[in-house]
Protein backbone atom coordinates (compact mmCIF):
# COMPACT_ATOMS: atom_id res chain seq x y z
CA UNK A 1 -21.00 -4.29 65.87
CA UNK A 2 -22.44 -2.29 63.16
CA UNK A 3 -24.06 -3.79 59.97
CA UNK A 4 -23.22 -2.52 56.03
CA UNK A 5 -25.52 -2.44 53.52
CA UNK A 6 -25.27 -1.40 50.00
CA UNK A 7 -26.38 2.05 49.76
CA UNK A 8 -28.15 3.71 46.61
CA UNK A 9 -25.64 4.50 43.95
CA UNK A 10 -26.98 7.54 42.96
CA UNK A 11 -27.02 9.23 46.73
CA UNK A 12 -22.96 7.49 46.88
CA UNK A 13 -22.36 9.78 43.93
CA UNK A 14 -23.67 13.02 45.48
CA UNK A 15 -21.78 11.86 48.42
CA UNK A 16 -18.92 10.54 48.53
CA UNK A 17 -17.52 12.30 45.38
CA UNK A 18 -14.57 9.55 45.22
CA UNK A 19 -12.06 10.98 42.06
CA UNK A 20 -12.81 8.12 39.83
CA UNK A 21 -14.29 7.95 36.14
CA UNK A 22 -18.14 7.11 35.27
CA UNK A 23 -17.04 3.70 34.60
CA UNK A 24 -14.75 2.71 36.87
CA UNK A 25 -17.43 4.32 39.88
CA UNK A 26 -19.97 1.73 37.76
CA UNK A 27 -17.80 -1.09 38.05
CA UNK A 28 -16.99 -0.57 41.67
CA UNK A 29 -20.59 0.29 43.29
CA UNK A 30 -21.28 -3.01 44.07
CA UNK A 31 -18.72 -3.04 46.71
CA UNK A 32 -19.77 0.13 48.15
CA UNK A 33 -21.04 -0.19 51.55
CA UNK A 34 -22.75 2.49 54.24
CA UNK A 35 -23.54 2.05 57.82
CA UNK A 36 -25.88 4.08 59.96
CA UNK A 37 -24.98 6.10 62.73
CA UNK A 38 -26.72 8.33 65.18
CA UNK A 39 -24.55 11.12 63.89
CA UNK A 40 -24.96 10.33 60.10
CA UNK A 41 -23.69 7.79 57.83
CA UNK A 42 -20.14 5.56 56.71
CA UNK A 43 -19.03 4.73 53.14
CA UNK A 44 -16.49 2.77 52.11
CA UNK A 45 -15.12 1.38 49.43
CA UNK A 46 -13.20 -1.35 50.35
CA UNK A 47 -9.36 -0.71 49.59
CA UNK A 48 -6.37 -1.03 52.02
CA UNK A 49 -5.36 1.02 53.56
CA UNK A 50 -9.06 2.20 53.32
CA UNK A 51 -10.61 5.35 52.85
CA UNK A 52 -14.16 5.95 54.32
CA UNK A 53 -16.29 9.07 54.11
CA UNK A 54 -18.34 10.32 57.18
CA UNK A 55 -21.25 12.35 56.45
CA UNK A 56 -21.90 13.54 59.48
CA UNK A 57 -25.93 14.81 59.33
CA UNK A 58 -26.26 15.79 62.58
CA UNK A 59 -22.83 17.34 64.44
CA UNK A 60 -22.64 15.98 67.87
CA UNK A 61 -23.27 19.03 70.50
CA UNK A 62 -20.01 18.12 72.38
CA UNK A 63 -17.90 17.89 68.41
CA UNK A 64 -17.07 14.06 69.17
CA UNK A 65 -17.93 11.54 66.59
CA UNK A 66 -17.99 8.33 68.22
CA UNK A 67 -16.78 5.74 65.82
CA UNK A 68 -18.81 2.57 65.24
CA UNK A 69 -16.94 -0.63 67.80
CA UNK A 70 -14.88 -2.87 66.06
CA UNK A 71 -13.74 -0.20 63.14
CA UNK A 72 -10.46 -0.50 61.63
CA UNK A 73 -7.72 1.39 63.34
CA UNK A 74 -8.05 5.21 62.08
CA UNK A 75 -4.37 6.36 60.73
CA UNK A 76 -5.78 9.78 59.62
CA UNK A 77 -8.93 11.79 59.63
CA UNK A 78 -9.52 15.29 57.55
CA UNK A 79 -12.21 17.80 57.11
CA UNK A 80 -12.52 20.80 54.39
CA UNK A 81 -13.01 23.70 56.85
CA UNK A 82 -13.68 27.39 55.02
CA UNK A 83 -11.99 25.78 51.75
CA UNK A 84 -8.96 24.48 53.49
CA UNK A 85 -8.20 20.69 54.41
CA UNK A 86 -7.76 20.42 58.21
CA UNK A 87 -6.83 17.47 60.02
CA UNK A 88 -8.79 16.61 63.12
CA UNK A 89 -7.81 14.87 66.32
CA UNK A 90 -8.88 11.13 66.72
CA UNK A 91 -9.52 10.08 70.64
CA UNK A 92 -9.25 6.91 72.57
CA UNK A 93 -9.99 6.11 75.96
CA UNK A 94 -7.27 4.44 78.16
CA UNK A 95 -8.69 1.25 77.35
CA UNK A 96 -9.72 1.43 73.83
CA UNK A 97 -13.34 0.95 74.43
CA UNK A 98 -14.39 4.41 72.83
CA UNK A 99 -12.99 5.63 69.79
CA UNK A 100 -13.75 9.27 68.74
CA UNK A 101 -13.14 11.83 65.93
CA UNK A 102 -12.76 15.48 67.16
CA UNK A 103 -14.45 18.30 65.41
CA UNK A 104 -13.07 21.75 64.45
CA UNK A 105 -14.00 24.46 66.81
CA UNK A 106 -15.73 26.11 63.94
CA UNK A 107 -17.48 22.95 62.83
CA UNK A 108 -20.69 23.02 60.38
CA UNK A 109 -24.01 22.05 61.29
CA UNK A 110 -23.15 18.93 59.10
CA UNK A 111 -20.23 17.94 56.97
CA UNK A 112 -18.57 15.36 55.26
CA UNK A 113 -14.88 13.53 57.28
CA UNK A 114 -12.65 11.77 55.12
CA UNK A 115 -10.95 8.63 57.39
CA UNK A 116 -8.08 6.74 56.19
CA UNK A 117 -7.82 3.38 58.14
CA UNK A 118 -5.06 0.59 58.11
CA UNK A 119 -4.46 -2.04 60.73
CA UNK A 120 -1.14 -2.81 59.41
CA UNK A 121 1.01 -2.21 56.54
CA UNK A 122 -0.87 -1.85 53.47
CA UNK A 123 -0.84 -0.31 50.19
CA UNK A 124 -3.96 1.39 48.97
CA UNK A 125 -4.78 0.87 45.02
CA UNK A 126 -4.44 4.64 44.12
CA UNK A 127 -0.67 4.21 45.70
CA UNK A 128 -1.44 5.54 49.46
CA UNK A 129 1.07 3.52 51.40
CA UNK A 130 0.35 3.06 55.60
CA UNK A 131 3.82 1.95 57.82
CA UNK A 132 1.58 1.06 60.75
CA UNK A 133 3.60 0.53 63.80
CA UNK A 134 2.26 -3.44 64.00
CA UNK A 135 4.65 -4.15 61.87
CA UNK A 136 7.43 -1.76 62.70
CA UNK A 137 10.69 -3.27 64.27
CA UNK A 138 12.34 -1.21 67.59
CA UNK A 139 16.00 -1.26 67.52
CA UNK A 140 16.45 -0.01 71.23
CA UNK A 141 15.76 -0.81 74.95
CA UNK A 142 12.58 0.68 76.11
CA UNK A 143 10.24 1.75 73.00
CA UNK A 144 8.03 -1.15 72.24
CA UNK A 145 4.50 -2.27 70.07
CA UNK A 146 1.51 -1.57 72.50
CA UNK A 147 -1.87 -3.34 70.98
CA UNK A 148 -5.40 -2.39 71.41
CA UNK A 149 -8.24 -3.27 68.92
CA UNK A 150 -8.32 0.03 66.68
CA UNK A 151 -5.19 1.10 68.50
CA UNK A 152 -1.76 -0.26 67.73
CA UNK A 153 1.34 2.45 68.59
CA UNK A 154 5.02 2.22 69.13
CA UNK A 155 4.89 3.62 73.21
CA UNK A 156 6.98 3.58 76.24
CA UNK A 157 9.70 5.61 74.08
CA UNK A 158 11.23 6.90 76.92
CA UNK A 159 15.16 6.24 75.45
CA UNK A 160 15.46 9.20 72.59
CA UNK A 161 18.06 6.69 71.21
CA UNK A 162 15.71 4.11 70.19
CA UNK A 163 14.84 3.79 66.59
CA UNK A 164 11.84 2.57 65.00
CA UNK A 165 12.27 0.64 61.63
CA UNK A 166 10.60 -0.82 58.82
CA UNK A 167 11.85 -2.41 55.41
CA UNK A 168 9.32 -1.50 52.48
CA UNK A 169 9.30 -2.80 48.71
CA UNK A 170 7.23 -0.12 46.82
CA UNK A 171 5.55 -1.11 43.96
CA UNK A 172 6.38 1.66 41.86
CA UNK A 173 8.63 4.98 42.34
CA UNK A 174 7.46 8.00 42.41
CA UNK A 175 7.05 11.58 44.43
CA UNK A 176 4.83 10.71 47.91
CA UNK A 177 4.35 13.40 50.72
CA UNK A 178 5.16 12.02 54.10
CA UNK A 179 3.07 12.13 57.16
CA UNK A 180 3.75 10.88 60.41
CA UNK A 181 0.88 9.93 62.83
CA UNK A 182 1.48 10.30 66.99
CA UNK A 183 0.27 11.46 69.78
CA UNK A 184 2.27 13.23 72.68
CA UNK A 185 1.09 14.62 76.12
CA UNK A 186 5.56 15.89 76.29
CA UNK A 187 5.76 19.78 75.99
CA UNK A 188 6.16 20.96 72.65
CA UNK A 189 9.81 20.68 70.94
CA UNK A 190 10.57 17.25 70.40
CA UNK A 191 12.66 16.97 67.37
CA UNK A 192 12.32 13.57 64.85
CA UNK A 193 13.87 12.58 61.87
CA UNK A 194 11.97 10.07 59.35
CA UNK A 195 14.81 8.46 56.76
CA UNK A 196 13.39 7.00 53.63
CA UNK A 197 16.21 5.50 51.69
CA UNK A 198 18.78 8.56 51.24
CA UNK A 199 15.91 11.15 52.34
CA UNK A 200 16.43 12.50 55.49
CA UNK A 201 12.78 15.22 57.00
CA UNK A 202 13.09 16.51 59.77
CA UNK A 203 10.13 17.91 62.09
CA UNK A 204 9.07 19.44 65.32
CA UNK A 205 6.10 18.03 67.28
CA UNK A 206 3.63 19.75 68.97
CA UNK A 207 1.89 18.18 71.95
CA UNK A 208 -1.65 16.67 71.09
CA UNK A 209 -2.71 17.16 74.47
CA UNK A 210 -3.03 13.07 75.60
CA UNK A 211 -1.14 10.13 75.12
CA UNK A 212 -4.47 9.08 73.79
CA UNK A 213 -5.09 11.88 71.30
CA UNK A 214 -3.51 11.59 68.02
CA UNK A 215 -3.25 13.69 65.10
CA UNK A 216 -0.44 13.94 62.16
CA UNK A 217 2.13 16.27 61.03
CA UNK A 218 3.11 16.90 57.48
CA UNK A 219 7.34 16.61 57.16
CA UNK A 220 7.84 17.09 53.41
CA UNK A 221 7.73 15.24 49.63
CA UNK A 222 10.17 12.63 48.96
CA UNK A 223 10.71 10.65 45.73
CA UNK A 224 11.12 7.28 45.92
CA UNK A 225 13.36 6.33 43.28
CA UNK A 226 13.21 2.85 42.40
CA UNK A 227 10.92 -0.97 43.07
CA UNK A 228 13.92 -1.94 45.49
CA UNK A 229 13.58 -2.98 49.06
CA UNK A 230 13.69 0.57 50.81
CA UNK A 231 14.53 1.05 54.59
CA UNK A 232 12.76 3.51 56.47
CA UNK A 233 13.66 4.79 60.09
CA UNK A 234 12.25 7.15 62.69
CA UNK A 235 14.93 8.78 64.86
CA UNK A 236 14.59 11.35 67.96
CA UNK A 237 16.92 14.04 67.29
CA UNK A 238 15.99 15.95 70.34
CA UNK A 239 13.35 14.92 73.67
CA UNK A 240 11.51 17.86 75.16
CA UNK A 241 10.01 15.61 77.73
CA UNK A 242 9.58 11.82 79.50
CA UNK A 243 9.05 10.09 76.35
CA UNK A 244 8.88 10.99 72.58
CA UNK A 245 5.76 9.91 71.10
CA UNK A 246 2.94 7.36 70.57
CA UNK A 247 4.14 6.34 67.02
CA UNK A 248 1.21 4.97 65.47
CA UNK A 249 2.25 5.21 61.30
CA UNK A 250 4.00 6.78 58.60
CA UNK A 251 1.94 7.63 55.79
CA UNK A 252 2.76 8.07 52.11
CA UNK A 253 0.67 9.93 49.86
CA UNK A 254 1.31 10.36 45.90
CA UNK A 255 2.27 13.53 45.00
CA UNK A 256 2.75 15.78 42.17
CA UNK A 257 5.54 14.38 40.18
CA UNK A 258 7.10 18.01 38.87
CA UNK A 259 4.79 21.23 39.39
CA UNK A 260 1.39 22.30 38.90
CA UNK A 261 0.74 23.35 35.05
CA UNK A 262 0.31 26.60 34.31
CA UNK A 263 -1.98 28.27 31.46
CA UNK A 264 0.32 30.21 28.68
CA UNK A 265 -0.10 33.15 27.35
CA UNK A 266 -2.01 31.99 23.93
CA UNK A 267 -4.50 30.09 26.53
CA UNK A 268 -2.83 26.44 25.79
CA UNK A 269 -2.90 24.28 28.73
CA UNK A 270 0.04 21.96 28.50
CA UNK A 271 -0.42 19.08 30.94
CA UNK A 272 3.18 17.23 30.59
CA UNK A 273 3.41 13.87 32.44
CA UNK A 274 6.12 14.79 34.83
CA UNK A 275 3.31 17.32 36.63
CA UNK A 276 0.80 14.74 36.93
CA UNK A 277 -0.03 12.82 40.06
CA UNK A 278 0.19 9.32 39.68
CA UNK A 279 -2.96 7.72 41.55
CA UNK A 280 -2.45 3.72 41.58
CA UNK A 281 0.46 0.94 42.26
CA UNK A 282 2.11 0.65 38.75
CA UNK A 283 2.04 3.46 36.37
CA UNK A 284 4.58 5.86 37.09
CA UNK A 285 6.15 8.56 35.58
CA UNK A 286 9.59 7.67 33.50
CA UNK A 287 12.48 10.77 33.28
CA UNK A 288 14.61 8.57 31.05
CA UNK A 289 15.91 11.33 28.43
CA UNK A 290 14.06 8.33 25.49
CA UNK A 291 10.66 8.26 27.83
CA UNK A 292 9.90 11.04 29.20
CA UNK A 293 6.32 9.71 30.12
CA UNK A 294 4.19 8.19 32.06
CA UNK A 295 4.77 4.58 31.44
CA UNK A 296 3.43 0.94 32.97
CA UNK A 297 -0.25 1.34 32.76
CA UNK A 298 -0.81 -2.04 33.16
CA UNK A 299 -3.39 -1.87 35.69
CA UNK A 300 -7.23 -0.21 34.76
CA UNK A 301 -7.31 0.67 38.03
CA UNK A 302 -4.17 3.13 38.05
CA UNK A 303 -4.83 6.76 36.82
CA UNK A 304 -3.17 9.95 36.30
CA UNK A 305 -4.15 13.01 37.35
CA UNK A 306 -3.08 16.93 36.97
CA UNK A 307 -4.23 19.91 38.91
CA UNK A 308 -4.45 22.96 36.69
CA UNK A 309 -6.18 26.38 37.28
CA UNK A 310 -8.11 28.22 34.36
CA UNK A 311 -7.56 32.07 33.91
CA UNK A 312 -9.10 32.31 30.22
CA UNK A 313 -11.70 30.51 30.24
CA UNK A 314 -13.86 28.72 27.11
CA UNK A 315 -13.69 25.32 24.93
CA UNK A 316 -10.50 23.81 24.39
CA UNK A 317 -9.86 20.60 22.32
CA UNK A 318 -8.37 18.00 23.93
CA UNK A 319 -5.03 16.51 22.12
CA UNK A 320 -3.54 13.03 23.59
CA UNK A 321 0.18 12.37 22.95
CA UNK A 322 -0.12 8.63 22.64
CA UNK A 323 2.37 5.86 22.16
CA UNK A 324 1.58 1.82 21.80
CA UNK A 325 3.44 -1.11 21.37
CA UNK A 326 2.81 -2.94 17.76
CA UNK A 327 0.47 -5.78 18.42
CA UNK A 328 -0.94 -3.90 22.04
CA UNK A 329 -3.45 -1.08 20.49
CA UNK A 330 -6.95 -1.52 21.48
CA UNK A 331 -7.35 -0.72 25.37
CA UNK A 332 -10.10 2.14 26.06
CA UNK A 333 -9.33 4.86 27.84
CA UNK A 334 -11.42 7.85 29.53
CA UNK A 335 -10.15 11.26 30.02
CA UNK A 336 -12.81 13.01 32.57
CA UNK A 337 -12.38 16.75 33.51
CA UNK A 338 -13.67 17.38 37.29
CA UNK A 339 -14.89 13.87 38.15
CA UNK A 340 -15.88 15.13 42.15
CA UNK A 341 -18.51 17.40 41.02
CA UNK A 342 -21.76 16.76 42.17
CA UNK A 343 -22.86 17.72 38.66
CA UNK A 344 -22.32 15.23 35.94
CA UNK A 345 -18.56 15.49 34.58
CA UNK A 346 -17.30 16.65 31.16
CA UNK A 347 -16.19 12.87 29.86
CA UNK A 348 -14.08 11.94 26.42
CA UNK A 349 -13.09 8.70 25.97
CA UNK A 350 -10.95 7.01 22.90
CA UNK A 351 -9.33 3.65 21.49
CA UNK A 352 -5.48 3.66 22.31
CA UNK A 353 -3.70 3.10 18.27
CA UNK A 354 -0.83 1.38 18.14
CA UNK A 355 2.14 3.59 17.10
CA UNK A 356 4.63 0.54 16.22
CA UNK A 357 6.44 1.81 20.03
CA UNK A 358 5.57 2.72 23.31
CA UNK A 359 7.84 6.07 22.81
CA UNK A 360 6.58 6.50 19.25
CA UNK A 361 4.19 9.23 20.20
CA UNK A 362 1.45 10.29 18.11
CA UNK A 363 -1.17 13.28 18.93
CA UNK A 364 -4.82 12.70 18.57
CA UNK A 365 -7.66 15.21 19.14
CA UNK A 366 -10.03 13.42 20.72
CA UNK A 367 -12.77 15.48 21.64
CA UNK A 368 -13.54 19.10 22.98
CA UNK A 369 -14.42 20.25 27.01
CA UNK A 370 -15.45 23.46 28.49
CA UNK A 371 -13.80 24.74 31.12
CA UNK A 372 -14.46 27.64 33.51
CA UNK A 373 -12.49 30.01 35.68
CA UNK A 374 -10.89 28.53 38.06
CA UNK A 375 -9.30 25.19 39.46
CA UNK A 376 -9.96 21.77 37.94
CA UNK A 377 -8.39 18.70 37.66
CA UNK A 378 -7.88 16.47 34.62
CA UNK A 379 -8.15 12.37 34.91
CA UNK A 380 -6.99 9.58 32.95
CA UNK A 381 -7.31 6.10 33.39
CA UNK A 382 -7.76 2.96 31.37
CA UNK A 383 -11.37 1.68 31.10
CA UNK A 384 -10.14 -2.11 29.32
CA UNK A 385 -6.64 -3.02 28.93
CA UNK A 386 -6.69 -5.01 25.57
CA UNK A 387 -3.19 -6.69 26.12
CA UNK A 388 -0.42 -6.09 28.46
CA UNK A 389 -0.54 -2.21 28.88
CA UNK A 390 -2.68 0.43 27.94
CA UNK A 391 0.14 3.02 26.47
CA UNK A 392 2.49 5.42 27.07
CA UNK A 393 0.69 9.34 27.37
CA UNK A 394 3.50 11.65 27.02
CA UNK A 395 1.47 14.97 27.41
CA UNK A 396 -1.90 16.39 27.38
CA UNK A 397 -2.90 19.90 25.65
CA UNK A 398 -5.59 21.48 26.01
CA UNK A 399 -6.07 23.70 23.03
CA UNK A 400 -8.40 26.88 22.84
CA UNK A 401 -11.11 26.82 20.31
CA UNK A 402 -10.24 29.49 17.85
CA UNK A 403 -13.59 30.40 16.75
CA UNK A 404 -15.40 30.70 20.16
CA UNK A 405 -16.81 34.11 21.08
């Protein structure tokens, strides 16, 4: 069994580059953990389902990283290959014993994995949601839950009428992307459905080459659209083979809520709060005609987030569009521009005023950034919560400085 430690927290900075602000990576250090490896090192940080950076130092000449015994069952495992996010095999052997993550052909000399785990269903606090099959109920006459340690899968799926079930009360709704996670040694062309309340995604799989290889295969955004009980199925629309898959979890990721902002023509960045990504288990983004915001912050540990690309570059001020409760003004709030960079991020923070309404919006400057050409994303998240919730944050604008060169 391996051993954690706490780890430095200035080398978990450089490292693990986790998209939180200053304060909140302050606050949360202590529970940061590493464990040594002869390939390189393991950080967590102690969420579930939980997401663990590998940093592998010294690539393994056959491309296997062999996973530490007794780890948490691996749902997902991704690597940034030539600027793209890849996903990358993760295989067992037959009895479990050996648990390995498979490197891209083209793999570095050294490189950093990023592991989601979950054992069974679990909710992550930046609103990643794991259907592990543990807890999945099969409505059919062959498919059933095989367990290993590290290794629980809906197998012997050799009906294609079978269904595989859950019943799941989000927390919050909201746009997720879905992912399923199998393995399949069948010949390429199985057909599945996955129906998430009234959603129906459809998708094809490929085979991963073993019953005891598993990757996962993107099938589309859905919006979840309300805190009710919601019933999600998996369905074989068409068998190319014996069986259909190992079914070892659905994943849901939060997604953009509308569409990446775009800079206008006078340079004005307008970061509304239906484009932002909603990163936690309460706040959520509220289309009421009267709202139109992103509402129920009543959690520091929530965030929002936009993705936004820079063609004019320079200073912009930075303009809030606040709203507040009478009586719940006070929380403190950080806005930090690029919080993964190794270098230190450009950070504002201000007081939420109360407005006499959660939907009486106000703008507030609140302090000035600098941005470059290119991508960056924009963070907000509450730093104290002085009463029940932070505030309502209509829009951001990021406004170019008139008098820069």
């Amino acid at each position: 069994m391996h051993r954690f430690t706490i780890h430095p927290f200035q080398r978990f900075l450089y490292a693990v580059r986790l998209p939180l602000t200053l304060a909140v990576i302050t606050a949360a250090a202590a529970c940061i953990h590493a464990a040594e490896t002869p390939w390189g090192r393991i950080e967590e940080a102690g969420s579930a389902p939980s997401r663990h950076r590998f940093l592998v130092e010294r690539w393994p000449a056959d491309g296997r990283i062999v996973v530490p015994a007794d780890f948490p069952q691996i749902v997902r495992a991704t690597m940034l290959v030539d600027g793209d996010r890849r996903d990358l095999a993760v295989e067992y052997t037959e009895d479990a014993s050996q648990v390995a993550i498979l490197g891209p052909a083209n793999a570095p000399a050294s490189g950093l994995v990023d592991v989601e785990t979950a054992d069974t269903t679990a909710q992550c606090g930046d609103g990643r949601i794991a259907l592990t099959a543990r807890t999945a109920k099969v409505e059919g006459s062959q498919a059933k839950l095989e367990e290993q340690p590290g290794n629980f899968r809906i197998g012997f799926w050799s009906n294609p009428a079978d269904v595989v079930a859950w019943t799941y009360q989000p927390t919050r709704w909201g746009a997720y992307d879905l992912r399923l996670a199998y393995s399949s040694a069948s010949p390429p062309g199985t057909e599945i459905e996955v129906a998430i309340g009234e959603t129906k995604l459809r998708g094809r799989l490929d085979s991963t080459g073993s019953w005891y290889r598993y990757t996962t295969l993107p099938l589309g955004r859905v919006v979840i659209p309300s805190t009710q009980p919601l019933a999600v199925a998996v369905r074989c629309l068409k068998s190319a083979g014996g069986a259909v898959m190992n079914l070892k979890a659905i994943l849901l990721e939060p997604a953009c809520e509308g569409r990446p902002p775009a800079q206008g023509d006078d340079g004005t960045i307008l970061l509304h709060g239906r484009d932002a990504t909603v990163r936690g288990t309460a706040l959520r983004w509220e289309p009421a005609e009267k709202k139109q915001t992103l509402g129920f912050w009543t959690k520091p540990s929530d965030a929002a987030e936009w993705s936004f690309t820079v063609q004019r570059p320079g200073r912009f001020d930075v303009e809030v569009l606040q709203g507040c409760g009478r009586g719940q003004g006070g929380s403190e709030v950080a806005i930090v521009v690029d919080p993964s960079q190794a270098e230190a991020p450009q950070s504002l923070a201000f007081v939420v005023e109360d407005t006499g309404g959660f939907q009486e919006f106000r703008p507030r400057t609140i302090g000035r950034v600098t941005l470059g050409e290119g991508e960056h994303l924009l963070r907000v998240q509450p730093q104290r919560i002085a009463k029940v919730a932070a505030c309502d944050i209509r829009q951001i604008r990021l406004l170019p400085v008139q008098d820069q060169p």
